[in-house]
N, C-alpha and C. Protein backbone atom coordinates (compact mmCIF):
# COMPACT_ATOMS: atom_id res chain seq x y z
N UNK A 1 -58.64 -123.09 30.07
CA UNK A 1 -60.01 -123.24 29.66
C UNK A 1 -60.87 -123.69 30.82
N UNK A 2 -60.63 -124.75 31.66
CA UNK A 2 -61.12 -125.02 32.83
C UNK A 2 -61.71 -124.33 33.48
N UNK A 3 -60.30 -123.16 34.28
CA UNK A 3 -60.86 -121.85 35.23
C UNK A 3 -62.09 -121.06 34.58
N UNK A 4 -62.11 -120.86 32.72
CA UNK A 4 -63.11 -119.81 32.54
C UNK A 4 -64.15 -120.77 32.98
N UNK A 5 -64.32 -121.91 32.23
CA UNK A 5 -65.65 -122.62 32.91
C UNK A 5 -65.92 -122.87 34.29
N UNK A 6 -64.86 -122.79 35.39
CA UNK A 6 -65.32 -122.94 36.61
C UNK A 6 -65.90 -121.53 36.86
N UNK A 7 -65.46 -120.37 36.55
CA UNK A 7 -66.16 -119.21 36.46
C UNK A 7 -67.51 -118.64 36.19
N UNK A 8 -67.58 -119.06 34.89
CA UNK A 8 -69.37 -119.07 34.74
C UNK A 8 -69.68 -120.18 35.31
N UNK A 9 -69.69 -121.09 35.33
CA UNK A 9 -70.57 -122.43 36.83
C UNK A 9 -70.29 -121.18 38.17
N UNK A 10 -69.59 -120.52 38.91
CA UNK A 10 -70.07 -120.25 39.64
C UNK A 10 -71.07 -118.48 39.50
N UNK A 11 -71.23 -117.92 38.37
CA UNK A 11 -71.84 -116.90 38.09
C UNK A 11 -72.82 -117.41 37.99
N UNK A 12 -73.45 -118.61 37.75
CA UNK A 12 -74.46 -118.84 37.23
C UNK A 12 -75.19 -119.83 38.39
N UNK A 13 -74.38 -120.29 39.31
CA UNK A 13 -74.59 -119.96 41.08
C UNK A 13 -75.32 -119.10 41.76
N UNK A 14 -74.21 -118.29 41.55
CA UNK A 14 -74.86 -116.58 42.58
C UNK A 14 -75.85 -116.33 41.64
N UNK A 15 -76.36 -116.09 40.62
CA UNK A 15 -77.45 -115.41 40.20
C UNK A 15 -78.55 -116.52 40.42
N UNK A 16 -78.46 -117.47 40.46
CA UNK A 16 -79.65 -118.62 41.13
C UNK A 16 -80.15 -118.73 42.50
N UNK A 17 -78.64 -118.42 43.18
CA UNK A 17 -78.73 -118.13 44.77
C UNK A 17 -79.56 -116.76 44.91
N UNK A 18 -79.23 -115.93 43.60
CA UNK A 18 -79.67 -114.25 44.17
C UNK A 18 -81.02 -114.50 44.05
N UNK A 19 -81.57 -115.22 42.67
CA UNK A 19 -82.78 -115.06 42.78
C UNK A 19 -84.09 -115.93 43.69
N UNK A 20 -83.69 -116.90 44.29
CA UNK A 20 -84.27 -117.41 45.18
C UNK A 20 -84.41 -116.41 46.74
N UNK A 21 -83.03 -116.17 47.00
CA UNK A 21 -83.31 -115.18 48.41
C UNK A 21 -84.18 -114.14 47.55
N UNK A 22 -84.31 -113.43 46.69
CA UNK A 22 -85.13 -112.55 46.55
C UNK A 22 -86.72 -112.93 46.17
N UNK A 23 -86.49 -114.00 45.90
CA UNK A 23 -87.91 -114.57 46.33
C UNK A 23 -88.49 -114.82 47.75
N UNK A 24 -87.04 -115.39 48.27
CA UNK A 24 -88.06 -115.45 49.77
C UNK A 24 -87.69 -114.28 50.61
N UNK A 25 -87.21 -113.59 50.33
CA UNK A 25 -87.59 -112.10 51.29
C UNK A 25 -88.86 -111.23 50.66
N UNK A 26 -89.27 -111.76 49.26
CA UNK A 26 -90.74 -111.04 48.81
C UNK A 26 -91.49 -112.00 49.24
N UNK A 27 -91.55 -112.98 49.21
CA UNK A 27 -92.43 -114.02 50.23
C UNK A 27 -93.02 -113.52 51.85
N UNK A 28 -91.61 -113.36 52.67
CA UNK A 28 -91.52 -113.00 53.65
C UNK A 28 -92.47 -111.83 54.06
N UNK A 29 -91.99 -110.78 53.03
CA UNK A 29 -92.23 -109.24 53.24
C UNK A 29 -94.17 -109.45 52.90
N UNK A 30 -94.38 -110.29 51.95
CA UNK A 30 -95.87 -110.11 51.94
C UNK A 30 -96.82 -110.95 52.93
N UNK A 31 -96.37 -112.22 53.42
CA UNK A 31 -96.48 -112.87 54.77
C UNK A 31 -97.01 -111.62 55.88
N UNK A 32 -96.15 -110.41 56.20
CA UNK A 32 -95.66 -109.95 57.31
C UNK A 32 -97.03 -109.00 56.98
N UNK A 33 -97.60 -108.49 56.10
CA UNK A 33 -98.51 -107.64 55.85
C UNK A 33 -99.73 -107.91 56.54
N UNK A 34 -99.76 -109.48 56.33
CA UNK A 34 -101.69 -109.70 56.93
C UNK A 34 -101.53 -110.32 58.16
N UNK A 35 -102.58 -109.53 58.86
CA UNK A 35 -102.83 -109.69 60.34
C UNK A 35 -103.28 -110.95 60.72
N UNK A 36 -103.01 -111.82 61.59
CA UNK A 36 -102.85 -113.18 61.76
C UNK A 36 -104.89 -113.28 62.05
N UNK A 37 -105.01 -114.04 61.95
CA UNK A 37 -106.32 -114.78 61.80
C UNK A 37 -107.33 -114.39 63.23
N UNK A 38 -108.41 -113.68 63.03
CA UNK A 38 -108.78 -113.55 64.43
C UNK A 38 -108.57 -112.66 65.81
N UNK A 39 -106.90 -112.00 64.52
CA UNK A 39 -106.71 -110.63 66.03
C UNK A 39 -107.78 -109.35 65.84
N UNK A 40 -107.68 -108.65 65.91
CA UNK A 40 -108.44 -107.28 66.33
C UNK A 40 -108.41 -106.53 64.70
N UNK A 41 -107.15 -106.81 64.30
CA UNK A 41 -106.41 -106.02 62.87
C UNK A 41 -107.48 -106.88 61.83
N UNK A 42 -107.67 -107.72 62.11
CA UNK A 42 -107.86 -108.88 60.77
C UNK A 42 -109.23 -108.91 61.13
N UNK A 43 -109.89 -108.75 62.30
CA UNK A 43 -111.40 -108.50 62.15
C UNK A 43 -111.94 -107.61 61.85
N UNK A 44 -111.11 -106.16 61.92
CA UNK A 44 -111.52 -104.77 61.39
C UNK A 44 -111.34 -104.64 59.41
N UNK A 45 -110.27 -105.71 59.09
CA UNK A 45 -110.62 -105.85 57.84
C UNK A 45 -111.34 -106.47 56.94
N UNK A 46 -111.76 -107.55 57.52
CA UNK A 46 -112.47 -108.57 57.23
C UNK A 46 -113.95 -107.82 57.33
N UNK A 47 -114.46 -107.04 58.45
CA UNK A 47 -115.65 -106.13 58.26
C UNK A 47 -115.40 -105.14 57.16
N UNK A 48 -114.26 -103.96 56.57
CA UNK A 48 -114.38 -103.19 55.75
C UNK A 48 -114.61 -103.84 54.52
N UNK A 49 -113.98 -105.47 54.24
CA UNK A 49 -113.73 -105.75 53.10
C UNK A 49 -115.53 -106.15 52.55
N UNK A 50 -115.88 -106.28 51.39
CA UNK A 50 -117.42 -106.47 51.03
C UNK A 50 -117.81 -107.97 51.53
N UNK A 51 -118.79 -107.99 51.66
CA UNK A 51 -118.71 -109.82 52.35
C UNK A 51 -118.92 -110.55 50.79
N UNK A 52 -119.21 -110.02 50.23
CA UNK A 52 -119.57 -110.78 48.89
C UNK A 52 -118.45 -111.12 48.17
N UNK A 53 -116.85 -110.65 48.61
CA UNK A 53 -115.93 -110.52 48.39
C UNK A 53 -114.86 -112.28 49.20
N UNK A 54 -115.35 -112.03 50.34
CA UNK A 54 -115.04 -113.31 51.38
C UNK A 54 -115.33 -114.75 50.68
N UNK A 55 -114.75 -115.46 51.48
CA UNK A 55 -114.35 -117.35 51.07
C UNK A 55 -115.16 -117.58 52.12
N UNK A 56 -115.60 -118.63 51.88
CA UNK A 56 -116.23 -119.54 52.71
C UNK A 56 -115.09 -119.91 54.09
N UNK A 57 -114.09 -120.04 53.96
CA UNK A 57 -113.24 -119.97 55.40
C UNK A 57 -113.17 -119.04 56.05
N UNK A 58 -112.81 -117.61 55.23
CA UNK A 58 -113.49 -116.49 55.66
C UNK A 58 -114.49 -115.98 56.48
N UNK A 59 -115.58 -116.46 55.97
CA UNK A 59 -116.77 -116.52 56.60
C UNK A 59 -117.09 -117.19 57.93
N UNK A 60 -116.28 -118.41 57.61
CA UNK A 60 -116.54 -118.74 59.00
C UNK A 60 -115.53 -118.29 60.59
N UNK A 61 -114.21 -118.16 59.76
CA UNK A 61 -113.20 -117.70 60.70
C UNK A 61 -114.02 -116.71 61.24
N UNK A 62 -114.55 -115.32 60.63
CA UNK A 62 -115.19 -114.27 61.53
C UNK A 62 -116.07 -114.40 62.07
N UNK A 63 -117.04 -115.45 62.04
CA UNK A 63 -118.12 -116.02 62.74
C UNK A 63 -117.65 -116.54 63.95
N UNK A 64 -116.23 -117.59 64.04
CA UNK A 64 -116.08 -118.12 65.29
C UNK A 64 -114.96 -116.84 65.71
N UNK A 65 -114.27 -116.13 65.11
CA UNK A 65 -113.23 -114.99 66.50
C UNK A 65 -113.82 -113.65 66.54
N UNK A 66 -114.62 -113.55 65.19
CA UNK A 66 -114.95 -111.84 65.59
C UNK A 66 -116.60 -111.63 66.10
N UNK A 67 -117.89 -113.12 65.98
CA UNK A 67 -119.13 -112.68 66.29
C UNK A 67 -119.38 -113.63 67.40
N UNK A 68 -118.86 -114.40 67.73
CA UNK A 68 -118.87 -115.51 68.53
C UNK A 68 -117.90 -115.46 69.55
N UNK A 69 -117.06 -114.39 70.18
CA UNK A 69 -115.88 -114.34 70.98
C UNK A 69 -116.06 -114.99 72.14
């Protein structure tokens, strides 16, 4: 009786372990999408995107890297 219960304790392991790494590789993977603050990528979107759309950090980040260089 033991072994079955050491069995599910560890099934119920790996599927806790599985679902955390698959959280942080979807973490990761959406991280990797946006262009870091101020490069060239992230000022060309930050202009397509509507300004009425933008945050107040927003706003100012492109003021000091993309109008103010």
């Amino acid at each position: 009786m033991s072994l079955f219960k050491s069995r599910a304790f560890s099934k119920q392991n790996v599927s806790k372990i599985s679902a955390i790494a698959l959280v942080l590789a979807f973490t990761a993977g959406l991280s990797a999408c946006a262009p870091e603050v101020g490069s060239d990528a992230w000022c060309k979107q930050m202009k397509d995107k509507p300004s009425g759309d933008w945050t107040a950090n927003e706003a100012a980040d492109y003021a000091k890297h993309c109008v103010f260089k």
